[in-house]
PDB file of N, CA and C in Angstrom:
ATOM      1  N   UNK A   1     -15.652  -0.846  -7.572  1.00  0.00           N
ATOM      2  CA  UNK A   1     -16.727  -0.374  -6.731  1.00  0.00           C
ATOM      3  C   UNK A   1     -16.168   0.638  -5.728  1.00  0.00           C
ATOM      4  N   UNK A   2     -16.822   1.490  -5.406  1.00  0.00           N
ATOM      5  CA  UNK A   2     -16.142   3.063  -4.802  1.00  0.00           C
ATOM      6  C   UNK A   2     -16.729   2.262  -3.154  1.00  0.00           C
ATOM      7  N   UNK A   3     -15.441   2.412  -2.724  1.00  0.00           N
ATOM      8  CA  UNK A   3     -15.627   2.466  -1.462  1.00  0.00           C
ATOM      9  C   UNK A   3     -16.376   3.439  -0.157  1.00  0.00           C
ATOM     10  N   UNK A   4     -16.956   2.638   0.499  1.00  0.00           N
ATOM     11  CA  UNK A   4     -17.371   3.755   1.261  1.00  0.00           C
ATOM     12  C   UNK A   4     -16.552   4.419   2.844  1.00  0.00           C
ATOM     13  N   UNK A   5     -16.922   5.546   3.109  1.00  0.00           N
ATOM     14  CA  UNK A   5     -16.067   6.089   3.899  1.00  0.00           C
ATOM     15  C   UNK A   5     -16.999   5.991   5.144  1.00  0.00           C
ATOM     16  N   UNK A   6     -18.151   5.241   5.347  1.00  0.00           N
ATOM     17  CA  UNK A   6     -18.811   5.045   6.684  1.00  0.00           C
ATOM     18  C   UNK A   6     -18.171   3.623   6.849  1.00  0.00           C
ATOM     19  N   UNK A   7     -17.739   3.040   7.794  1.00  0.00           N
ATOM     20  CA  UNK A   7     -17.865   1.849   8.399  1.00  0.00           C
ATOM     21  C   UNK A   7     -18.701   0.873   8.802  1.00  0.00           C
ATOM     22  N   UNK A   8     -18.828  -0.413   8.425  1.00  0.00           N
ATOM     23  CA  UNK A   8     -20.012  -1.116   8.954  1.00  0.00           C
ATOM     24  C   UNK A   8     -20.690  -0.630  10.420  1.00  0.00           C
ATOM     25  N   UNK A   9     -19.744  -0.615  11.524  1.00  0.00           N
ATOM     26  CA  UNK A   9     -20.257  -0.012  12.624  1.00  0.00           C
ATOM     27  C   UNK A   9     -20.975   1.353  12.689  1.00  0.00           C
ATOM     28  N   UNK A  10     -20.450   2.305  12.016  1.00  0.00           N
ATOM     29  CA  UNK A  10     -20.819   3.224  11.444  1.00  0.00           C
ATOM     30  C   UNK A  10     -22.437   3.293  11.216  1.00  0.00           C
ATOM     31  N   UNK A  11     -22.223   2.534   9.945  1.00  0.00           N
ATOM     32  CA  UNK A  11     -23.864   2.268   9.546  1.00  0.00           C
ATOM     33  C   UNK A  11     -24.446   2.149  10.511  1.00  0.00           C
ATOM     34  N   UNK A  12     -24.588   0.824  10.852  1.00  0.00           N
ATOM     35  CA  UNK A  12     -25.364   0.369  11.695  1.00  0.00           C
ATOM     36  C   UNK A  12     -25.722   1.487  13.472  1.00  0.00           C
ATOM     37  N   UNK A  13     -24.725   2.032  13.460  1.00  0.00           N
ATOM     38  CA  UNK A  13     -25.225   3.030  14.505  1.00  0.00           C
ATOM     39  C   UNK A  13     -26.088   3.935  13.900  1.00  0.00           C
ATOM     40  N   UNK A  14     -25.793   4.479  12.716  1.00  0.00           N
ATOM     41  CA  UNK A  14     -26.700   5.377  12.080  1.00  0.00           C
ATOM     42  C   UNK A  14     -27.777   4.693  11.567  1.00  0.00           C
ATOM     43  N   UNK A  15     -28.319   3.964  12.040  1.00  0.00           N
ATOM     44  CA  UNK A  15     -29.476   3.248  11.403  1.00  0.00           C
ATOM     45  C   UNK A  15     -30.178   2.824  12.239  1.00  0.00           C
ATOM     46  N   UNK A  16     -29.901   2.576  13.883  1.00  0.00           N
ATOM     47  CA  UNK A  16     -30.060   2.602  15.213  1.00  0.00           C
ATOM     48  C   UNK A  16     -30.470   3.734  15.410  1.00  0.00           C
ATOM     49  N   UNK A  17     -29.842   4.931  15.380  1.00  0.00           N
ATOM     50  CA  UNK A  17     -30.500   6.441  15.686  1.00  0.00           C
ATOM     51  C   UNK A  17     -32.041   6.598  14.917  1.00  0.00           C
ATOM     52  N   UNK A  18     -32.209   5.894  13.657  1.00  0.00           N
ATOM     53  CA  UNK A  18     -33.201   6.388  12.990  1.00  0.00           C
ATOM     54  C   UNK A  18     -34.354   5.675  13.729  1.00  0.00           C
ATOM     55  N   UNK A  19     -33.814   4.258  14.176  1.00  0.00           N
ATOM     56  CA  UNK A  19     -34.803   3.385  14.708  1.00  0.00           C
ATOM     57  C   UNK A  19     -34.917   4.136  16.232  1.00  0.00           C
ATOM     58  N   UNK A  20     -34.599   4.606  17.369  1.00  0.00           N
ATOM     59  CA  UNK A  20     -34.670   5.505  18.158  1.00  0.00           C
ATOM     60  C   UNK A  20     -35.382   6.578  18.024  1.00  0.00           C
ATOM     61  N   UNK A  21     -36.054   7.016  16.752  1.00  0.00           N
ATOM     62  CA  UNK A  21     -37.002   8.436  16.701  1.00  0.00           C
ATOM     63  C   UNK A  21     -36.565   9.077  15.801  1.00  0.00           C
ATOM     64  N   UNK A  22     -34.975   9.449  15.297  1.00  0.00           N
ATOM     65  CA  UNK A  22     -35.036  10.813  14.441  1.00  0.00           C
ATOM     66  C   UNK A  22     -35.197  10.543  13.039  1.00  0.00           C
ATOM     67  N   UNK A  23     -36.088  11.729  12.335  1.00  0.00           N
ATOM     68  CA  UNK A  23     -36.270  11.747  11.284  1.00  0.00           C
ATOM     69  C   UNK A  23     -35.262  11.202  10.106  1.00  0.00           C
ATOM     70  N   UNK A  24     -35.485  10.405   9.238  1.00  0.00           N
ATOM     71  CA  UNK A  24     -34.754  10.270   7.730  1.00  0.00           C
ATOM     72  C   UNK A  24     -33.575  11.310   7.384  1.00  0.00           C
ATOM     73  N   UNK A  25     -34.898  12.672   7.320  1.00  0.00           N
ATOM     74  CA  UNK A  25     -33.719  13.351   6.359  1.00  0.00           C
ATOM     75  C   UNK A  25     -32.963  13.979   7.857  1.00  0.00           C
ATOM     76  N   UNK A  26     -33.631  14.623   8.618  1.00  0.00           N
ATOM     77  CA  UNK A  26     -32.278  15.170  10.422  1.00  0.00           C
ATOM     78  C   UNK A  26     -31.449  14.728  10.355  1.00  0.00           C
ATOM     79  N   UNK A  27     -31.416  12.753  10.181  1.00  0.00           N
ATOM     80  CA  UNK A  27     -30.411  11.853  10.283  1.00  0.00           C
ATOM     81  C   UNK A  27     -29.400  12.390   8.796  1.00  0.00           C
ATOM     82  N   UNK A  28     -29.978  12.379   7.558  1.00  0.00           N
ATOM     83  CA  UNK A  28     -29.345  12.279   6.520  1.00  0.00           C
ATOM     84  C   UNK A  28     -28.645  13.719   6.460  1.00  0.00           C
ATOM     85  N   UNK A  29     -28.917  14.331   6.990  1.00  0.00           N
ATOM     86  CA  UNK A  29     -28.319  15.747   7.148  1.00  0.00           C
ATOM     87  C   UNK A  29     -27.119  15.779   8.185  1.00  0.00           C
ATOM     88  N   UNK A  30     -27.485  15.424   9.389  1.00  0.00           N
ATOM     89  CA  UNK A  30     -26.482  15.290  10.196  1.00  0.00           C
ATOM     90  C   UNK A  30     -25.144  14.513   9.795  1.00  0.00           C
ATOM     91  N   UNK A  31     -25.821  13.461   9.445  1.00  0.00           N
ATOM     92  CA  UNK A  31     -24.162  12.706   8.610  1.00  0.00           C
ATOM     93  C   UNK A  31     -23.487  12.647   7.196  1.00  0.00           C
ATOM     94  N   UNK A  32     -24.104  13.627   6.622  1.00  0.00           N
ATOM     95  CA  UNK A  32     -24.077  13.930   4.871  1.00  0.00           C
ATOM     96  C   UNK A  32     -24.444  13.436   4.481  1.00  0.00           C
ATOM     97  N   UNK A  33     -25.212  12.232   4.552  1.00  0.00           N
ATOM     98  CA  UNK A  33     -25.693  11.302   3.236  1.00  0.00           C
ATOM     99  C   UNK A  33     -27.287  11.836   2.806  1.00  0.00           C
ATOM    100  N   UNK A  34     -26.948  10.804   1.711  1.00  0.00           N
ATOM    101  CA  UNK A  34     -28.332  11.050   0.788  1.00  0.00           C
ATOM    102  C   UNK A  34     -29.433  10.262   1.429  1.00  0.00           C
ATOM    103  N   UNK A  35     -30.720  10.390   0.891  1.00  0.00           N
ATOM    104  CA  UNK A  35     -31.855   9.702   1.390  1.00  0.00           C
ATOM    105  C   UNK A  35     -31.616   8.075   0.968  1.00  0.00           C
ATOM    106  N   UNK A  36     -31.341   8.468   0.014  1.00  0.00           N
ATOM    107  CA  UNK A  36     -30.746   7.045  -1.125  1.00  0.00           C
ATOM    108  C   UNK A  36     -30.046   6.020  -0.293  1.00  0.00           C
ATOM    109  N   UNK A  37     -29.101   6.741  -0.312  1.00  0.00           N
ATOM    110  CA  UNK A  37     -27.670   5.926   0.727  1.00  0.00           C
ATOM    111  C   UNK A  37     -28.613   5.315   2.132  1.00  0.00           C
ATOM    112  N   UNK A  38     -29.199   5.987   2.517  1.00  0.00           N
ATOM    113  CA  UNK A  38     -30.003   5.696   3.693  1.00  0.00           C
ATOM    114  C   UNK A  38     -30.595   4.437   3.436  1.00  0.00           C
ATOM    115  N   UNK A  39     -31.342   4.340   2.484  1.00  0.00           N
ATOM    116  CA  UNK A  39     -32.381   3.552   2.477  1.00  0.00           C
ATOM    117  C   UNK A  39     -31.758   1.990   1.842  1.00  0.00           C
ATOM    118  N   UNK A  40     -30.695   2.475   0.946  1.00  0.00           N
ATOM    119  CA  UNK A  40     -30.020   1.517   0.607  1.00  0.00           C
ATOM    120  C   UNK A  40     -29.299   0.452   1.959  1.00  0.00           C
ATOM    121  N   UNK A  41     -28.875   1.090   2.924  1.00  0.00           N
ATOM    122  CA  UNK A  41     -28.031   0.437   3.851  1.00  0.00           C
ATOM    123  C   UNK A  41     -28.970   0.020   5.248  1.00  0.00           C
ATOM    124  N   UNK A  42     -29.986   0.497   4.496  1.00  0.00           N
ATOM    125  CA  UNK A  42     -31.245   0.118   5.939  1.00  0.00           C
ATOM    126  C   UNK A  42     -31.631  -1.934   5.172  1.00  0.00           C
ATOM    127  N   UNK A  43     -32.227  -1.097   3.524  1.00  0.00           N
ATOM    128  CA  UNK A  43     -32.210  -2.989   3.529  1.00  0.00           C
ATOM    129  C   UNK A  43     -31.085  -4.000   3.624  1.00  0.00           C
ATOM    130  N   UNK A  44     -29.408  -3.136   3.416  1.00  0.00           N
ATOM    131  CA  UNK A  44     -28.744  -4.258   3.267  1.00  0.00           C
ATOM    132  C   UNK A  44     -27.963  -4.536   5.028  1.00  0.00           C
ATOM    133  N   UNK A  45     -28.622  -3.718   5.535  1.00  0.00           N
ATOM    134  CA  UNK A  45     -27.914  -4.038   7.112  1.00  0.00           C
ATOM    135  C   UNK A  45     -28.982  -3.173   7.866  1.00  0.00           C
ATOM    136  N   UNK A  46     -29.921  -3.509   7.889  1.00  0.00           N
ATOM    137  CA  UNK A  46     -31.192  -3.382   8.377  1.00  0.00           C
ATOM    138  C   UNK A  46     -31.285  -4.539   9.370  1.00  0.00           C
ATOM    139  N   UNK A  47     -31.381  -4.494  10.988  1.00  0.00           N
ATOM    140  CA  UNK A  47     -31.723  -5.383  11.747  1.00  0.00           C
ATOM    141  C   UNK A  47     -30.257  -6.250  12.468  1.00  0.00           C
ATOM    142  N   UNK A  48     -29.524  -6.226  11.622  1.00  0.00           N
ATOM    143  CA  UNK A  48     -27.868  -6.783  11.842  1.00  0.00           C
ATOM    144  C   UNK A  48     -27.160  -6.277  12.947  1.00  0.00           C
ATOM    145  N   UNK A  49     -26.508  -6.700  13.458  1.00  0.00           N
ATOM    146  CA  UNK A  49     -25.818  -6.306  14.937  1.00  0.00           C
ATOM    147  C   UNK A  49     -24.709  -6.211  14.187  1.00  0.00           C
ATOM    148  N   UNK A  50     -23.295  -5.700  14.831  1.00  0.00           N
ATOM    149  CA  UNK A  50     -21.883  -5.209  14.507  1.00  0.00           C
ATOM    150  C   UNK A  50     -21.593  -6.540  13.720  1.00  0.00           C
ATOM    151  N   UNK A  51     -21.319  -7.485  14.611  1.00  0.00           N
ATOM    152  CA  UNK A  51     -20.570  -9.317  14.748  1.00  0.00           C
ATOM    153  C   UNK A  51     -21.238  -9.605  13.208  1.00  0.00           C
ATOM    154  N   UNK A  52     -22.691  -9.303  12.917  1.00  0.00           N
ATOM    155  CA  UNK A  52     -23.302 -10.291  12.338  1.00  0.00           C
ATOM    156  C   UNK A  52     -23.199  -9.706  10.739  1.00  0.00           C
ATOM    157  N   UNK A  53     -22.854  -7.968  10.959  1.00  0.00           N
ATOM    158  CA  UNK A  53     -22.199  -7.165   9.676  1.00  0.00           C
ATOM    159  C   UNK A  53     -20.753  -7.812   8.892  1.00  0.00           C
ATOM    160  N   UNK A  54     -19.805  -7.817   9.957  1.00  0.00           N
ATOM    161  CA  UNK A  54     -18.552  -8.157   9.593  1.00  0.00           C
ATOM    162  C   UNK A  54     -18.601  -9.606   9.234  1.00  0.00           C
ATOM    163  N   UNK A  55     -19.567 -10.715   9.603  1.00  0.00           N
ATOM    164  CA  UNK A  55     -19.376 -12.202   9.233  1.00  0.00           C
ATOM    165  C   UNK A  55     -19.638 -11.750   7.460  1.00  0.00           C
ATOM    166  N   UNK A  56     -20.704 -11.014   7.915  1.00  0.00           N
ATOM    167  CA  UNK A  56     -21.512 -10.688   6.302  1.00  0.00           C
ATOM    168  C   UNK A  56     -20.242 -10.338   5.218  1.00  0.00           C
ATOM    169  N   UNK A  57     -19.561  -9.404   5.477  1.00  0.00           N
ATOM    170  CA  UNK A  57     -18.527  -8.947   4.915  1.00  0.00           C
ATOM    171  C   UNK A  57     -17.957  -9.878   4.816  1.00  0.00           C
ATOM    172  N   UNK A  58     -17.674 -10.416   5.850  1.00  0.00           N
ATOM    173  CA  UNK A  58     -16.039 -12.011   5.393  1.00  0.00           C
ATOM    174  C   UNK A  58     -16.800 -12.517   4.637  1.00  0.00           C
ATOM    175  N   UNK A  59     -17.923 -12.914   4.045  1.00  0.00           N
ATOM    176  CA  UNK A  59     -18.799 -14.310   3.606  1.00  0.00           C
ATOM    177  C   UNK A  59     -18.354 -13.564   2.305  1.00  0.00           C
ATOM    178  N   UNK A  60     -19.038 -12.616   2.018  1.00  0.00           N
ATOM    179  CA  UNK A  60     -18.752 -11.756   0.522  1.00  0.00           C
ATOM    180  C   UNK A  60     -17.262 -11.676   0.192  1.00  0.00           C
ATOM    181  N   UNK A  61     -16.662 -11.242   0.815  1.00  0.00           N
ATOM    182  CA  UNK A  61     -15.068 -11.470   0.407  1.00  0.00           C
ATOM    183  C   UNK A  61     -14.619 -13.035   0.104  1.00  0.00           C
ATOM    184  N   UNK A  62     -14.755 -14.396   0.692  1.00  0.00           N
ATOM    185  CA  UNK A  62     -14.967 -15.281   0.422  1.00  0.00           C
ATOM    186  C   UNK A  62     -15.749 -15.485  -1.184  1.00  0.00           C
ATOM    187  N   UNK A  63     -16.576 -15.072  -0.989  1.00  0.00           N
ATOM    188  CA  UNK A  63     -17.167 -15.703  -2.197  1.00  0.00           C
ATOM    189  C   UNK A  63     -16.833 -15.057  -3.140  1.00  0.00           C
ATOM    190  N   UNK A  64     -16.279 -14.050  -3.315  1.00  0.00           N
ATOM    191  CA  UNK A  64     -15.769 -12.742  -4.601  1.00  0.00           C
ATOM    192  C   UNK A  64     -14.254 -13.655  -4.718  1.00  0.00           C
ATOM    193  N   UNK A  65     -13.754 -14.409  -4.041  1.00  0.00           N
ATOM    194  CA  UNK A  65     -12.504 -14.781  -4.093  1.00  0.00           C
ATOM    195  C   UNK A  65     -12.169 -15.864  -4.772  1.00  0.00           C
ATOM    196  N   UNK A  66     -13.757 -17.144  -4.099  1.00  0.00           N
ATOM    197  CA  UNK A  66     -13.717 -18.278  -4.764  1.00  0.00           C
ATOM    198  C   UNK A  66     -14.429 -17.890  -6.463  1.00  0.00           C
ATOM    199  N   UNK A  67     -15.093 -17.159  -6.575  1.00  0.00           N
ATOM    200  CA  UNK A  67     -15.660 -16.917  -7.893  1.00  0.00           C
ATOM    201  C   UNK A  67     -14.384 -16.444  -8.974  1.00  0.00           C
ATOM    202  N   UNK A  68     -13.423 -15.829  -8.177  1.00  0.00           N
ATOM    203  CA  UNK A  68     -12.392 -15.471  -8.892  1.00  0.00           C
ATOM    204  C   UNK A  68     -11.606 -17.006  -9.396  1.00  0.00           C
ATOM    205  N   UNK A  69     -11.405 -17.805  -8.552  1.00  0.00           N
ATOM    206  CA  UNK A  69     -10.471 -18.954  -9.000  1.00  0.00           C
ATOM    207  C   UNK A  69     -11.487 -19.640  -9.451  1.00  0.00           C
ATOM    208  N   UNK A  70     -13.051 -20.172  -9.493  1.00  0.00           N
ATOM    209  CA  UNK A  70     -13.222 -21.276 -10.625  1.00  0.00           C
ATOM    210  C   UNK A  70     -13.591 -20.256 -11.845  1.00  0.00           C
ATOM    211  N   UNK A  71     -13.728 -18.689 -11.967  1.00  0.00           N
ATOM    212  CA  UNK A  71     -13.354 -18.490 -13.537  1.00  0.00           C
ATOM    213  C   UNK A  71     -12.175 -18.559 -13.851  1.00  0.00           C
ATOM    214  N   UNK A  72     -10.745 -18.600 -12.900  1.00  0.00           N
ATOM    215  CA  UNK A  72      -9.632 -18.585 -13.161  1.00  0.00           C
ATOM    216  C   UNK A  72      -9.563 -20.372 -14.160  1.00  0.00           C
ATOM    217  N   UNK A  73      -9.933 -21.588 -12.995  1.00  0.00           N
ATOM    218  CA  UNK A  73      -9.892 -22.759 -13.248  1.00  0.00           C
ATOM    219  C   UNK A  73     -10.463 -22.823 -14.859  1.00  0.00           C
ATOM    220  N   UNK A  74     -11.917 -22.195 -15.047  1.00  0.00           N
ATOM    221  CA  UNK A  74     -12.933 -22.507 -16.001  1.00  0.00           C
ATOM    222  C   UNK A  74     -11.888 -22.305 -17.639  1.00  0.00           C
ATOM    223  N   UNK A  75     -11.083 -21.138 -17.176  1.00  0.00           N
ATOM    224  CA  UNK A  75     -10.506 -20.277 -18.433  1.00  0.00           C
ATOM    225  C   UNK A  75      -9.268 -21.726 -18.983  1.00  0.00           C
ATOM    226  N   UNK A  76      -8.625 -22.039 -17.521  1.00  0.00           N
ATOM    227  CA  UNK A  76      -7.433 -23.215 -17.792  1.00  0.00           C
ATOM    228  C   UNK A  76      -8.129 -24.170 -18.535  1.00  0.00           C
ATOM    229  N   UNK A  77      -9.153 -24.866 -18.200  1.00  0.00           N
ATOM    230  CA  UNK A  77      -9.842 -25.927 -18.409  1.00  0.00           C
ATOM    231  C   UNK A  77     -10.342 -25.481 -20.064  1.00  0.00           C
ATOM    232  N   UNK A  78     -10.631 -24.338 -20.157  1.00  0.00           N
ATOM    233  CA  UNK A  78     -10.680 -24.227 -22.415  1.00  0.00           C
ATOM    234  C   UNK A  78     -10.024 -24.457 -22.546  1.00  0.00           C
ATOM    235  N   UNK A  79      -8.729 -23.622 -21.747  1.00  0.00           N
ATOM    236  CA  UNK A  79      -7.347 -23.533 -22.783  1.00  0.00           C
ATOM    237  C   UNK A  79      -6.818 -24.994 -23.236  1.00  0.00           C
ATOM    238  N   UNK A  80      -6.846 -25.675 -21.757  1.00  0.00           N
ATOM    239  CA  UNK A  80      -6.398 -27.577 -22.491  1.00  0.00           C
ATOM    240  C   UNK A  80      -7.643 -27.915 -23.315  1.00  0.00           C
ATOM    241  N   UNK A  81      -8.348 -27.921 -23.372  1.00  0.00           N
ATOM    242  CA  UNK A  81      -9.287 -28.847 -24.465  1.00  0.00           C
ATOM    243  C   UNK A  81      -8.957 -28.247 -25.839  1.00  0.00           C
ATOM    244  N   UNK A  82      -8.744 -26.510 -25.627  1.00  0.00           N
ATOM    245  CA  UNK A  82      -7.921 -26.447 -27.605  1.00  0.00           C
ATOM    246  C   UNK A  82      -7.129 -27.075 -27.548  1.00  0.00           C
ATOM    247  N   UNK A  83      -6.093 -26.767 -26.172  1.00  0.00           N
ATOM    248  CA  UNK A  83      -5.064 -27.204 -26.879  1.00  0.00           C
ATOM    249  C   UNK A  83      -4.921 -29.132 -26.981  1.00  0.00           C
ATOM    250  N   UNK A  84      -5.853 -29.640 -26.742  1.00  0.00           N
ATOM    251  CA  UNK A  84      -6.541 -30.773 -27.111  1.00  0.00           C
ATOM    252  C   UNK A  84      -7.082 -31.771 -28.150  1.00  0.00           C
ATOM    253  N   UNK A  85      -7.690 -30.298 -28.848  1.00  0.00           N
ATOM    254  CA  UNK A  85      -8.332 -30.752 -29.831  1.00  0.00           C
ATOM    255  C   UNK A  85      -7.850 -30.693 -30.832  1.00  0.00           C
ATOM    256  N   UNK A  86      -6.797 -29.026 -30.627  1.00  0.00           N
ATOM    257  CA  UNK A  86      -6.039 -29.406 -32.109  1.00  0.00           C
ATOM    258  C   UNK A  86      -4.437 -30.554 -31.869  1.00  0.00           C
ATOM    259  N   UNK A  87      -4.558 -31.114 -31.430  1.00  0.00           N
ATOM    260  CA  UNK A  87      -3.422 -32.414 -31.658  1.00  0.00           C
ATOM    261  C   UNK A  87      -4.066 -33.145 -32.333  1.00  0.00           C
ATOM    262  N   UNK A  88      -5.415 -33.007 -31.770  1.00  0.00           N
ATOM    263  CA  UNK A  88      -5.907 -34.578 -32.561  1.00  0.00           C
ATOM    264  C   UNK A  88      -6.731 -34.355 -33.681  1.00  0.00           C
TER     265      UNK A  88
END
């Protein structure tokens, strides 16, 4: 996944300005982005304060991490039952 080069704080200030009065695209012009990008980061950090962005972020990193070890576990757990089944 391509990283982005705005910062959560970032966002969220630019998403504050829009809520303050200025237009969509003024805003989307002033900071290069697309309308897209805009609208995308309004629903996913729409309303969120700085604190309550970054928990968001740790929670997702957390869970991308644990999802990594029970498919890690899930994969161990075939491998013994072949190698299980063919003994017996």
């Amino acid at each position: 996944m391509k990283r982005s080069r705005f910062t959560e704080e970032q966002i969220i200030g630019i998403l504050k300005e829009q809520e303050a009065g200025l237009k969509v695209s003024d805003l989307c012009r002033k900071h290069g982005i697309g309308d897209a990008t805009f609208y995308k980061w309004k629903t996913r950090y729409g309303g969120l304060e700085v604190s309550e962005a970054r928990r968001l972020k740790a929670l997702e990193d957390e869970n991308s991490r644990l999802k990594r070890l029970l498919a890690n576990a899930m994969l161990d757990n075939a491998a013994l039952k072949e190698i299980v089944g063919k003994k017996w």
